[in-house]
Protein backbone atom coordinates (compact mmCIF):
# COMPACT_ATOMS: atom_id res chain seq x y z
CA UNK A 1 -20.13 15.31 8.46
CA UNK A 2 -18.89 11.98 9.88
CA UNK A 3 -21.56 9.52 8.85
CA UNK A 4 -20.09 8.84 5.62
CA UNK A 5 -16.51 8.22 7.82
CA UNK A 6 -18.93 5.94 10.22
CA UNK A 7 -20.01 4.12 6.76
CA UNK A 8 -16.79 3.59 6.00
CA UNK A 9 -16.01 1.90 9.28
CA UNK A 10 -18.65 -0.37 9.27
CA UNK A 11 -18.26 -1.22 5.55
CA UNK A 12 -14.39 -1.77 6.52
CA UNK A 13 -15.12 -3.73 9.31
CA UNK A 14 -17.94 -5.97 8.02
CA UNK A 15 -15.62 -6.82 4.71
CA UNK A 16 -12.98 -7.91 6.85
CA UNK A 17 -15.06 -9.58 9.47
CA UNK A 18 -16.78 -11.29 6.07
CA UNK A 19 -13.62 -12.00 4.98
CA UNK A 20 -12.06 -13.51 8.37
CA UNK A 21 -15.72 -15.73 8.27
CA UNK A 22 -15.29 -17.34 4.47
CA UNK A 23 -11.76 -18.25 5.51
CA UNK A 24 -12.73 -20.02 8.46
CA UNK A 25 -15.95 -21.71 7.42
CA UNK A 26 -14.79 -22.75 4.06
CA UNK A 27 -11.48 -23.62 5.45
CA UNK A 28 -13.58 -26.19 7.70
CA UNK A 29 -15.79 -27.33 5.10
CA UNK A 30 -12.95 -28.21 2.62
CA UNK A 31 -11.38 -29.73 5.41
CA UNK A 32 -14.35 -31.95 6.79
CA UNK A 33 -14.94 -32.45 3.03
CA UNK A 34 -11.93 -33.74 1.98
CA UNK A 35 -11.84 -36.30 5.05
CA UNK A 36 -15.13 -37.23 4.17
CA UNK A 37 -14.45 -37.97 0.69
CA UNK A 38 -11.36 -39.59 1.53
CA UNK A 39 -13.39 -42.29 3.54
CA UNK A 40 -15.63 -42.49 0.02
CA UNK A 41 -12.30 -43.25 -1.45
CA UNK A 42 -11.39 -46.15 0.96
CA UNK A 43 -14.71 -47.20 0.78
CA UNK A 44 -14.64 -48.21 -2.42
CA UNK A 45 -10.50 -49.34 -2.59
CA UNK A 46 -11.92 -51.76 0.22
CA UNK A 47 -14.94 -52.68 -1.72
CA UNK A 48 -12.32 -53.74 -4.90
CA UNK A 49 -9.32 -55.65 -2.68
CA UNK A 50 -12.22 -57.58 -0.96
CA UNK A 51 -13.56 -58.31 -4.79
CA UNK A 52 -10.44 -59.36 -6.16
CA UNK A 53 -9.64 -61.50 -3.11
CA UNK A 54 -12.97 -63.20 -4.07
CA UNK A 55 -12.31 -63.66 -7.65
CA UNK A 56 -8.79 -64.86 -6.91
CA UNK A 57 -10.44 -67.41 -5.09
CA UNK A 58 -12.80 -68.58 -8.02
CA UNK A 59 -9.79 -68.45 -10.00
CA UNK A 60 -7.56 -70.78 -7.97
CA UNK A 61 -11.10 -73.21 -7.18
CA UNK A 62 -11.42 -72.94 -10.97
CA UNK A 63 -15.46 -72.44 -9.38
CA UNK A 64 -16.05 -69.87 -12.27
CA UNK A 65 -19.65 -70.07 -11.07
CA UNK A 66 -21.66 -66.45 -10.81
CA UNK A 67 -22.59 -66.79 -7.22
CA UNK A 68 -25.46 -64.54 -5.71
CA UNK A 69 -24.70 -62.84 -2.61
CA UNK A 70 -25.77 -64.43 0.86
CA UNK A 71 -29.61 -63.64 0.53
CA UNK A 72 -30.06 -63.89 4.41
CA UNK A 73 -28.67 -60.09 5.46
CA UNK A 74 -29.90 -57.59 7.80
CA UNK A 75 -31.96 -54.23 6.26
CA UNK A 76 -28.65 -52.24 6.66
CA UNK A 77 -26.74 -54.60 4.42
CA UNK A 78 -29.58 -54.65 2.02
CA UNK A 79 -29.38 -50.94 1.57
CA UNK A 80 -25.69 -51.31 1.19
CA UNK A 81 -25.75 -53.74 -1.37
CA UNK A 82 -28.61 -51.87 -3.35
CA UNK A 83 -26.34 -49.11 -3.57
CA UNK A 84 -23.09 -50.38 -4.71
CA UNK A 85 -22.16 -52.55 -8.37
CA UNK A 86 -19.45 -55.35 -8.95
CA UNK A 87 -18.29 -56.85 -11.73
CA UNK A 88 -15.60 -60.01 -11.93
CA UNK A 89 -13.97 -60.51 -14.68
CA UNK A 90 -11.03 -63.01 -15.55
CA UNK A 91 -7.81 -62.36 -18.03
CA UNK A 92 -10.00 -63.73 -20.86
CA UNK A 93 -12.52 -61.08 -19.85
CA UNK A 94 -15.20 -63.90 -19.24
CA UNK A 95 -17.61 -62.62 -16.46
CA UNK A 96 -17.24 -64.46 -13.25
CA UNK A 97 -19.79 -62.49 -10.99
CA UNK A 98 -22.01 -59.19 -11.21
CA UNK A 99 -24.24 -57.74 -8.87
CA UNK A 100 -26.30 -54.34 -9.38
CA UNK A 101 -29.68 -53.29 -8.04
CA UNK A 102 -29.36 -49.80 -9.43
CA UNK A 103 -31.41 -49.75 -13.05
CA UNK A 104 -30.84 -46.50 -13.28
CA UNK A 105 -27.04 -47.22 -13.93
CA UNK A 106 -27.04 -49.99 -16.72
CA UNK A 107 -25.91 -47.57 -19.34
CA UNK A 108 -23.23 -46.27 -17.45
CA UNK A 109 -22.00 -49.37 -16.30
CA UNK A 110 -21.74 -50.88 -19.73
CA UNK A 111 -19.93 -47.82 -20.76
CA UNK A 112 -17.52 -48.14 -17.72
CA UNK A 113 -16.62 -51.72 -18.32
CA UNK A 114 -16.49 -51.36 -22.48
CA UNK A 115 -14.09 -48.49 -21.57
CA UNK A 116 -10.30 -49.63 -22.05
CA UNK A 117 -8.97 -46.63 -21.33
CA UNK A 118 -9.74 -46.45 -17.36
CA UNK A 119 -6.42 -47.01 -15.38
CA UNK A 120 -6.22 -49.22 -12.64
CA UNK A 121 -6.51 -48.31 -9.22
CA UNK A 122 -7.80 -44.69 -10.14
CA UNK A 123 -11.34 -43.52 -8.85
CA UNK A 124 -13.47 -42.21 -11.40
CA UNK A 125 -16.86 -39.97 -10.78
CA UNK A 126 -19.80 -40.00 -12.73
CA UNK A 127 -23.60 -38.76 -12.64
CA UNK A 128 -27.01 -39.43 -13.96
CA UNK A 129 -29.95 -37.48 -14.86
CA UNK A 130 -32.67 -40.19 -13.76
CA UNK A 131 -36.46 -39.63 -15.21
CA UNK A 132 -35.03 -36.03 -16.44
CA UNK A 133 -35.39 -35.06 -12.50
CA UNK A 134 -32.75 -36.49 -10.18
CA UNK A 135 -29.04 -36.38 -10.79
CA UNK A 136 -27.37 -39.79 -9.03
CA UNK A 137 -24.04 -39.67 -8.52
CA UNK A 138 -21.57 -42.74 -8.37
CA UNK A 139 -17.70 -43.43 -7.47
CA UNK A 140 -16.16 -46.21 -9.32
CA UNK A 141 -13.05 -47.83 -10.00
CA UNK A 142 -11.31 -50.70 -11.76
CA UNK A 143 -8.72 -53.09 -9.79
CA UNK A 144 -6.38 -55.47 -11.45
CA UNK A 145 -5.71 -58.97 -10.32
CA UNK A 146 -2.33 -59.58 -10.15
CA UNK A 147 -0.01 -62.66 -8.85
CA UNK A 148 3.49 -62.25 -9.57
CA UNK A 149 2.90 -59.78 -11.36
CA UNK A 150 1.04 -61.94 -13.65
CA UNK A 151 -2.17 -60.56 -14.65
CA UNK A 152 -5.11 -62.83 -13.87
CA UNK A 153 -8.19 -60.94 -14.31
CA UNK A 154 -9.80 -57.31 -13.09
CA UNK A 155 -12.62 -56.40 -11.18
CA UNK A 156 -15.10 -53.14 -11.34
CA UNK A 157 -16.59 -51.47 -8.59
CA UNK A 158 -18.92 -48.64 -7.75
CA UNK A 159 -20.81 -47.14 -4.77
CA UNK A 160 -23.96 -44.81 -5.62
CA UNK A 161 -23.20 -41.41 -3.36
CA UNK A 162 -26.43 -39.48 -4.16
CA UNK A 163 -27.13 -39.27 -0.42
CA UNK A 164 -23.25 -38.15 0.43
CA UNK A 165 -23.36 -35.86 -2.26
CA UNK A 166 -26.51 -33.93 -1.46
CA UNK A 167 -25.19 -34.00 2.25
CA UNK A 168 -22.47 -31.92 1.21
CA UNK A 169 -24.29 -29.82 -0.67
CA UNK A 170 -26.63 -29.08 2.12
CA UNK A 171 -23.98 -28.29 4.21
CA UNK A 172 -22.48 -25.78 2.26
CA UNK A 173 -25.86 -23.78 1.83
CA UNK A 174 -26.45 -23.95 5.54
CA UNK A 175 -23.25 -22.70 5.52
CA UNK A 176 -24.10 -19.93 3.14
CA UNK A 177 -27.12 -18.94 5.16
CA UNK A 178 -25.39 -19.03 8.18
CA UNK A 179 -22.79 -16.13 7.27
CA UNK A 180 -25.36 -14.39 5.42
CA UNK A 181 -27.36 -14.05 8.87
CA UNK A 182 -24.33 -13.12 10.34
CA UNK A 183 -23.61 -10.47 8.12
CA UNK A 184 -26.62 -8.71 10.18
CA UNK A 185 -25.41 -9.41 13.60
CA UNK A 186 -21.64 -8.25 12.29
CA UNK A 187 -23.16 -5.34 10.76
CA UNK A 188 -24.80 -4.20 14.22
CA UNK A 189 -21.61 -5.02 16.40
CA UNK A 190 -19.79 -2.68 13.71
CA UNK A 191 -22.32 0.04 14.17
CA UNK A 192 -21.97 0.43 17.49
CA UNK A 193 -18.52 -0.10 18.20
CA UNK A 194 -18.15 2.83 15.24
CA UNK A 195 -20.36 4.84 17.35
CA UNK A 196 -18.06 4.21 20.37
CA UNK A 197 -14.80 5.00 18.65
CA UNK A 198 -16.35 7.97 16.68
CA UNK A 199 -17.87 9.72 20.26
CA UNK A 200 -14.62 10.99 21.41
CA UNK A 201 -13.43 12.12 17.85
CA UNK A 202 -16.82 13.85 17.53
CA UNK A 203 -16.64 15.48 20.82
CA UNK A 204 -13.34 17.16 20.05
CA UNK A 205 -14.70 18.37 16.58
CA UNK A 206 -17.66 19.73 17.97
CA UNK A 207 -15.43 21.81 20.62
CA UNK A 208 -12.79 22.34 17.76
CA UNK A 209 -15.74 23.94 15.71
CA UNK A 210 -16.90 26.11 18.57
CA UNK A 211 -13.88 27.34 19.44
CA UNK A 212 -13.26 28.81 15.86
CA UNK A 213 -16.97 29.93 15.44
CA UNK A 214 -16.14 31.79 18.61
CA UNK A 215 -12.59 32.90 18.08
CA UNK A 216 -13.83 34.35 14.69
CA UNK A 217 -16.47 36.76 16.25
CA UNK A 218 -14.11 37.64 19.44
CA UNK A 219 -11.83 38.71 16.87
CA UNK A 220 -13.47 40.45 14.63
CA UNK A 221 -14.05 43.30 17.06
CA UNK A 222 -10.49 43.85 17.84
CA UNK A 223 -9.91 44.07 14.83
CA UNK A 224 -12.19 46.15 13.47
CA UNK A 225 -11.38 48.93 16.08
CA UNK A 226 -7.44 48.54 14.83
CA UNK A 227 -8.11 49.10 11.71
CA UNK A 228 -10.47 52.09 12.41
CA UNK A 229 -8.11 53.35 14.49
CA UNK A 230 -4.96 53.18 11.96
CA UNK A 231 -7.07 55.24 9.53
CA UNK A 232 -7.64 57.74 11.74
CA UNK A 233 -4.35 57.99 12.98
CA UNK A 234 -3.13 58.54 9.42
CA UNK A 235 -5.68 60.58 8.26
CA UNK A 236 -5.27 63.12 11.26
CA UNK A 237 -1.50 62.96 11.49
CA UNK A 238 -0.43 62.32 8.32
CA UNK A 239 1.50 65.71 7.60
CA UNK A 240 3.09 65.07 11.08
CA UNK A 241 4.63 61.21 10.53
CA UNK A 242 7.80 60.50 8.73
CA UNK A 243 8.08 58.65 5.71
CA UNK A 244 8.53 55.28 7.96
CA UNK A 245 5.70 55.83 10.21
CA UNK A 246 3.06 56.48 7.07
CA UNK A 247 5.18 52.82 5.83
CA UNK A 248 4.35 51.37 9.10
CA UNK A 249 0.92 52.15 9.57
CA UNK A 250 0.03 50.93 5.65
CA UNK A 251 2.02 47.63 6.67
CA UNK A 252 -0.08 47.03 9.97
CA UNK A 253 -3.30 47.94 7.60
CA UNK A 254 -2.28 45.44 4.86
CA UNK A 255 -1.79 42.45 8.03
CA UNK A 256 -5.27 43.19 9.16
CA UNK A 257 -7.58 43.29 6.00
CA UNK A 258 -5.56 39.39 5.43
CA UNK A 259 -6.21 39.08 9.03
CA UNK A 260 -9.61 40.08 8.92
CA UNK A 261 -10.57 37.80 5.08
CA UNK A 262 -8.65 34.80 7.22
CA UNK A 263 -11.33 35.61 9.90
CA UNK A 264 -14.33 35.69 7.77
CA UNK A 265 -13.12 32.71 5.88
CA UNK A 266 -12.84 30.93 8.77
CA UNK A 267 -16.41 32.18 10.52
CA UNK A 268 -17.99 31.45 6.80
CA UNK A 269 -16.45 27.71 6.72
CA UNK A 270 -17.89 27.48 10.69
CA UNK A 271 -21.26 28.44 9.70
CA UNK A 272 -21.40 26.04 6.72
CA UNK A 273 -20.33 23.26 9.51
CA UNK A 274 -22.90 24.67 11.25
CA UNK A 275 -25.57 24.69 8.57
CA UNK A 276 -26.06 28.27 9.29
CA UNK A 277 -24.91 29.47 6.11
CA UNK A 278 -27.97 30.74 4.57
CA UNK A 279 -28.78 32.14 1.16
CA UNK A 280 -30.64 34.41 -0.42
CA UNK A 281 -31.31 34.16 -4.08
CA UNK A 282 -32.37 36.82 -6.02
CA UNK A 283 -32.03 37.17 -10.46
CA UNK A 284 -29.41 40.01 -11.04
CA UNK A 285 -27.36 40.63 -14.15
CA UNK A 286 -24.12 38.60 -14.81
CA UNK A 287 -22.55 41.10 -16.50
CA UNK A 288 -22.74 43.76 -14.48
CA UNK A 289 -20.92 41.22 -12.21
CA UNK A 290 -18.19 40.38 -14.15
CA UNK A 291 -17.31 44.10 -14.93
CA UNK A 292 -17.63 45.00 -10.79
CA UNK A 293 -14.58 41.95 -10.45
CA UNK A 294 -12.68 43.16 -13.75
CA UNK A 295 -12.79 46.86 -12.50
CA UNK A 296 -12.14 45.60 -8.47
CA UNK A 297 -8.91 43.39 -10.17
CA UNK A 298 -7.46 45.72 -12.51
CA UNK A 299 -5.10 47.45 -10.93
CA UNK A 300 -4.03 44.53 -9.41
CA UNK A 301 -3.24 42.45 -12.58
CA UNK A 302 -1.80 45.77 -13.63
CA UNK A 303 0.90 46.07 -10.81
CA UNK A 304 2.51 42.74 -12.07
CA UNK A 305 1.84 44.04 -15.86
CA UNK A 306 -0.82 41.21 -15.90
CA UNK A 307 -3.72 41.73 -19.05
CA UNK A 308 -7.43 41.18 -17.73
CA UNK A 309 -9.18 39.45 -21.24
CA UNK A 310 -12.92 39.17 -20.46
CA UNK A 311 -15.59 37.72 -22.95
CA UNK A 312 -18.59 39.09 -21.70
CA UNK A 313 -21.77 37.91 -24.10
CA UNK A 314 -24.50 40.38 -22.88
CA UNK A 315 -27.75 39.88 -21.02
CA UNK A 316 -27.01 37.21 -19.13
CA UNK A 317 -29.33 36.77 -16.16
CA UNK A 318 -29.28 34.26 -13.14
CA UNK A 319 -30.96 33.34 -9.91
CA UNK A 320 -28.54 32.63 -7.06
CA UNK A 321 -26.75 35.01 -4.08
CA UNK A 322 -25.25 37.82 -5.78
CA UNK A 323 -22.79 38.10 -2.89
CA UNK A 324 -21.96 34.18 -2.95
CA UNK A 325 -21.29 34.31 -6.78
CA UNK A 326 -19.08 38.04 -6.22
CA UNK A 327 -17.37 35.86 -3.28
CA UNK A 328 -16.06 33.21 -5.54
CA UNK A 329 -15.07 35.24 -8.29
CA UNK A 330 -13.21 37.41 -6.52
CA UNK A 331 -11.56 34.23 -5.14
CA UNK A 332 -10.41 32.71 -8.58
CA UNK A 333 -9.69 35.84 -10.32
CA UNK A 334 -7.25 37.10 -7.16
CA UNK A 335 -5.41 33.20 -7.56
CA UNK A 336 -5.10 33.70 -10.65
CA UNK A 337 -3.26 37.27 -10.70
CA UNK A 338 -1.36 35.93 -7.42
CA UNK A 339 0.16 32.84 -9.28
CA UNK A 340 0.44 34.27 -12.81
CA UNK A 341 3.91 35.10 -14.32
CA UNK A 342 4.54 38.85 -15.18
CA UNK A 343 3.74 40.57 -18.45
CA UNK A 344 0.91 37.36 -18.89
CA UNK A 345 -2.77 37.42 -19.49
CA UNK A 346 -5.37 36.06 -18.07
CA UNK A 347 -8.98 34.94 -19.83
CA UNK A 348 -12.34 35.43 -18.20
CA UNK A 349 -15.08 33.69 -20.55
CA UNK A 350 -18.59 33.14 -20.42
CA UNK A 351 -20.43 30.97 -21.82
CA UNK A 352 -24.07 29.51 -21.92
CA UNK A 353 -26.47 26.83 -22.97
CA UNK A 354 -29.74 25.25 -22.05
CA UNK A 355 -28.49 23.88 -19.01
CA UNK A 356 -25.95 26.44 -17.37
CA UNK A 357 -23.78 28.95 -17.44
CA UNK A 358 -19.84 28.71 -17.30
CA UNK A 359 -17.84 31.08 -16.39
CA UNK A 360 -14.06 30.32 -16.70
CA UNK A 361 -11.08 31.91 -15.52
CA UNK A 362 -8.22 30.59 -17.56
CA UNK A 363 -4.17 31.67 -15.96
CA UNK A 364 -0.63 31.56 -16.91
CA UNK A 365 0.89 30.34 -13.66
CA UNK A 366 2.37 27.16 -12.37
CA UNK A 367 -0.63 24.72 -12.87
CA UNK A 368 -1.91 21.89 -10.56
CA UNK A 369 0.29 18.87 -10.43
CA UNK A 370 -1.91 15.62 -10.88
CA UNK A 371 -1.22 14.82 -7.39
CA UNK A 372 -2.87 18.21 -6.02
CA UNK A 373 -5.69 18.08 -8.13
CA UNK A 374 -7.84 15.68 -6.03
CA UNK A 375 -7.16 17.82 -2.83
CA UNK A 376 -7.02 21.45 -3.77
CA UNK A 377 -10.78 21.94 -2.51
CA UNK A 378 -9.63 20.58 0.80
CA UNK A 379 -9.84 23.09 3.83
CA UNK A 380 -6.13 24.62 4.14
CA UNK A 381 -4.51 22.45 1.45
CA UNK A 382 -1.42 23.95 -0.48
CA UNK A 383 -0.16 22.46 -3.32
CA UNK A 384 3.93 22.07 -3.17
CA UNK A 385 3.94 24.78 -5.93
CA UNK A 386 2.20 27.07 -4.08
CA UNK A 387 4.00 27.26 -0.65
CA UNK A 388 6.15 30.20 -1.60
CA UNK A 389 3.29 32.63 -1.90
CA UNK A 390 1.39 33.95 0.67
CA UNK A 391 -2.36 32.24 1.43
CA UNK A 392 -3.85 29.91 3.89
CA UNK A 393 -5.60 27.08 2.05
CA UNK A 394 -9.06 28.20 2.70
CA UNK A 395 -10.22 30.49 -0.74
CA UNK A 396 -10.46 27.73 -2.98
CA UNK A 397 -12.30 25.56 0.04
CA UNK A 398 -14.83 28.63 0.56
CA UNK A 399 -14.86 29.07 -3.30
CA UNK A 400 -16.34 25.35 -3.54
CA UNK A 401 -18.84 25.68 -0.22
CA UNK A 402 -20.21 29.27 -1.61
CA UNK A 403 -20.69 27.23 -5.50
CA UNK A 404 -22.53 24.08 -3.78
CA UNK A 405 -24.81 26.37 -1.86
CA UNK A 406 -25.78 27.84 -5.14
CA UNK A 407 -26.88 24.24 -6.73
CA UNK A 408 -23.54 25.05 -8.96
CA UNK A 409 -20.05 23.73 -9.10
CA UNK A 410 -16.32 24.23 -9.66
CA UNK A 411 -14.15 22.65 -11.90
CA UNK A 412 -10.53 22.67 -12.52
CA UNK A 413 -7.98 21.27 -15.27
CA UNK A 414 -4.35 22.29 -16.29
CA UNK A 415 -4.08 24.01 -19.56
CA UNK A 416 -1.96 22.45 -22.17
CA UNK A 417 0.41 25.18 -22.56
CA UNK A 418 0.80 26.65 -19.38
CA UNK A 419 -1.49 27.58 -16.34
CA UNK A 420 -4.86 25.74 -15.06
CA UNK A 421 -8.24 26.66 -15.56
CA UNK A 422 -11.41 26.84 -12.90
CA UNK A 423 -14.69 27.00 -14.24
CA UNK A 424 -18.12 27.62 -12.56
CA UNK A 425 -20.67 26.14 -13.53
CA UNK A 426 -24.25 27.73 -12.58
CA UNK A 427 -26.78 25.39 -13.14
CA UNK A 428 -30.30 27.08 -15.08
CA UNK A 429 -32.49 24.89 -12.83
């Protein structure tokens, strides 16, 4: 009975734990990312104030020469330089100095500097698809020369961050992998601290069930003896008792058959808890059925000048527990006569296909607000409506247990006019 509660704990407690572990990581990542690619972006603003500080230089030696870069470096400045591009360019846009080892970027380079539209000082990203198999990726930027505000020439930069990139990227798939393992770990942690925090509710249940399993046979006894007793009592001195007495003793009688149907509700629901209920399945005739309720209800419906309709097709036959099927019957039928208006009717139809048979049981009373409906099959539930007439909450909960037992089903809806209507539905197979 509690697993799928237990299910819901752990589900509820991994989503949030889940939850808690996206925020965190990802909050990290975009934080170590964005300082990360912030140093990219100095990188390169460096890269272009040291390159205009050079061509200002060429500019002011009038040395418009296209030197080469100092050949003697070290293997760490060679990778460097293999992996960044710089173009110098004066006012006139003559070409003071280029450098770029990466082929693989010609195209976009040309494009970059034959593009007028790029705005100064703004970092611009681009990638390549190189031999249709690797994507490069590449920061660049263009950086005006100015002197008094007097423009002298520009300079374009670049840095290739194919490694940085794919860094990133494998960092956030790590990260991915990690909280996907975790998901395990969280999911066992959440198991067993359901486990924990279910034992004691269990325990109580358990002891809660007992008790009314219990109760239910203590008191049936009693009970039975009362009622045996006020018969007899009535029977043998019924020309001696006054008018009050004979009152009296049909009151206590009337308290203890609801006493006793309270009792057997409750020892029925117990046993389904239990998974004692058992049944026993046999084919008997549904008609005959249906005319056993209708004669069993008819002078009830007629005390509160209620009309009993019943369309009865003949020969129908089914396979379930006779007694089960009476049981719920009896159950809708007596709700319906309880909460129908006076001088009202109230429609038992059958009906049948392939697949199942339907029986429904169609009233005139108050109907089922939309806020009931979910919860009406709920042990002891009363719907606001209801409260004024006398019940427990447990016929329409016994109704459904006695229907699932039988591989069949209840369903209710609220008429348009007035009333609701419960069907059961028998399934064939």
């Amino acid at each position: 009975m509690f697993t799928k509660f237990k299910e819901k704990i752990v589900k509820d407690y991994c989503y949030l734990t889940v939850l808690l572990l996206l925020f965190v990581s990802f909050s990290l990542y975009i934080v170590g990312f964005s300082i990360s690619y912030k140093s990219q972006l100095s990188h390169i603003k460096m890269l272009a104030i040291e390159e205009s500080e050079d061509l200002f230089y060429k500019i002011n030696t009038k040395d418009l020469k296209n030197f080469p870069k100092d050949d003697d470096n070290s293997p760490e400045e060679d990778n460097y330089f293999n992996k960044i591009f710089i173009y110098e360019y004066t006012k006139d846009h003559q070409l003071v100095f280029e450098h770029n080892n990466m082929e693989w970027s010609e195209k976009s380079i040309t494009k970059i500097i034959n593009d007028n539209s790029l705005s100064f000082h703004k970092v611009y990203f681009d990638f390549n698809l190189v031999d249709n198999r690797h994507l490069k990726y590449l920061i660049y930027m263009r950086y005006p020369l100015l002197e008094n505000n007097v423009f002298l020439g520009e300079v374009y930069v670049g840095i290739e961050i194919t490694h940085w990139v794919r860094e990133q990227i494998r960092i956030f798939f790590i990260l991915l992998i990690i909280i996907s393992l975790s998901l395990f770990f969280v999911r066992y942690v959440a198991y067993k601290m359901a486990n924990k925090a279910m034992q004691p509710v269990v325990q109580s249940f358990e002891q809660q069930k007992q008790f009314i399993a219990n109760a239910s046979h203590e008191l049936r006894t009693p009970l039975s003896i009362i009622m045996s007793g006020l018969t007899v009592l009535k029977t043998d001195d019924e020309n001696n008792l006054s008018k009050f007495s004979i009152d009296t003793i049909d009151d206590i009688n009337d308290e203890s058959l609801k006493m006793k149907k309270l009792i057997d509700n409750l020892l029925l629901s117990a046993r389904n808890t239990n998974n004692t209920l058992t049944v026993h399945s046999t084919k008997f005739n549904l008609n005959n059925l249906i005319n056993k309720i209708y004669t069993k209800f008819s002078l009830l419906a007629k005390n509160k000048q209620i009309t009993l309709k019943i369309s009865n097709p003949p020969n129908i036959f089914i396979t379930a527990d006779m007694s089960h099927i009476e049981q719920i019957l009896a159950i809708l039928v007596d709700n319906a006569i309880k909460y129908s208006d006076e001088n009202s009717s109230i429609f038992i139809t059958i009906t049948e296909d392939k697949q199942c048979i339907k029986i429904a049981i169609k009233d005139s009373g108050p109907g089922i607000s939309i806020e009931d409906l979910p919860h009406i099959f709920k042990p002891f539930y009363r719907a606001n409506n209801t409260r004024t007439y006398y019940g427990n909450g447990l016929g329409l909960s016994i109704a459904q247990i006695l229907a699932q037992k039988n591989h069949s089903n209840i369903l209710v809806e609220n008429n348009k006019e007035k009333g609701s209507c419960f069907t059961l539905i028998i399934s064939k197979n």
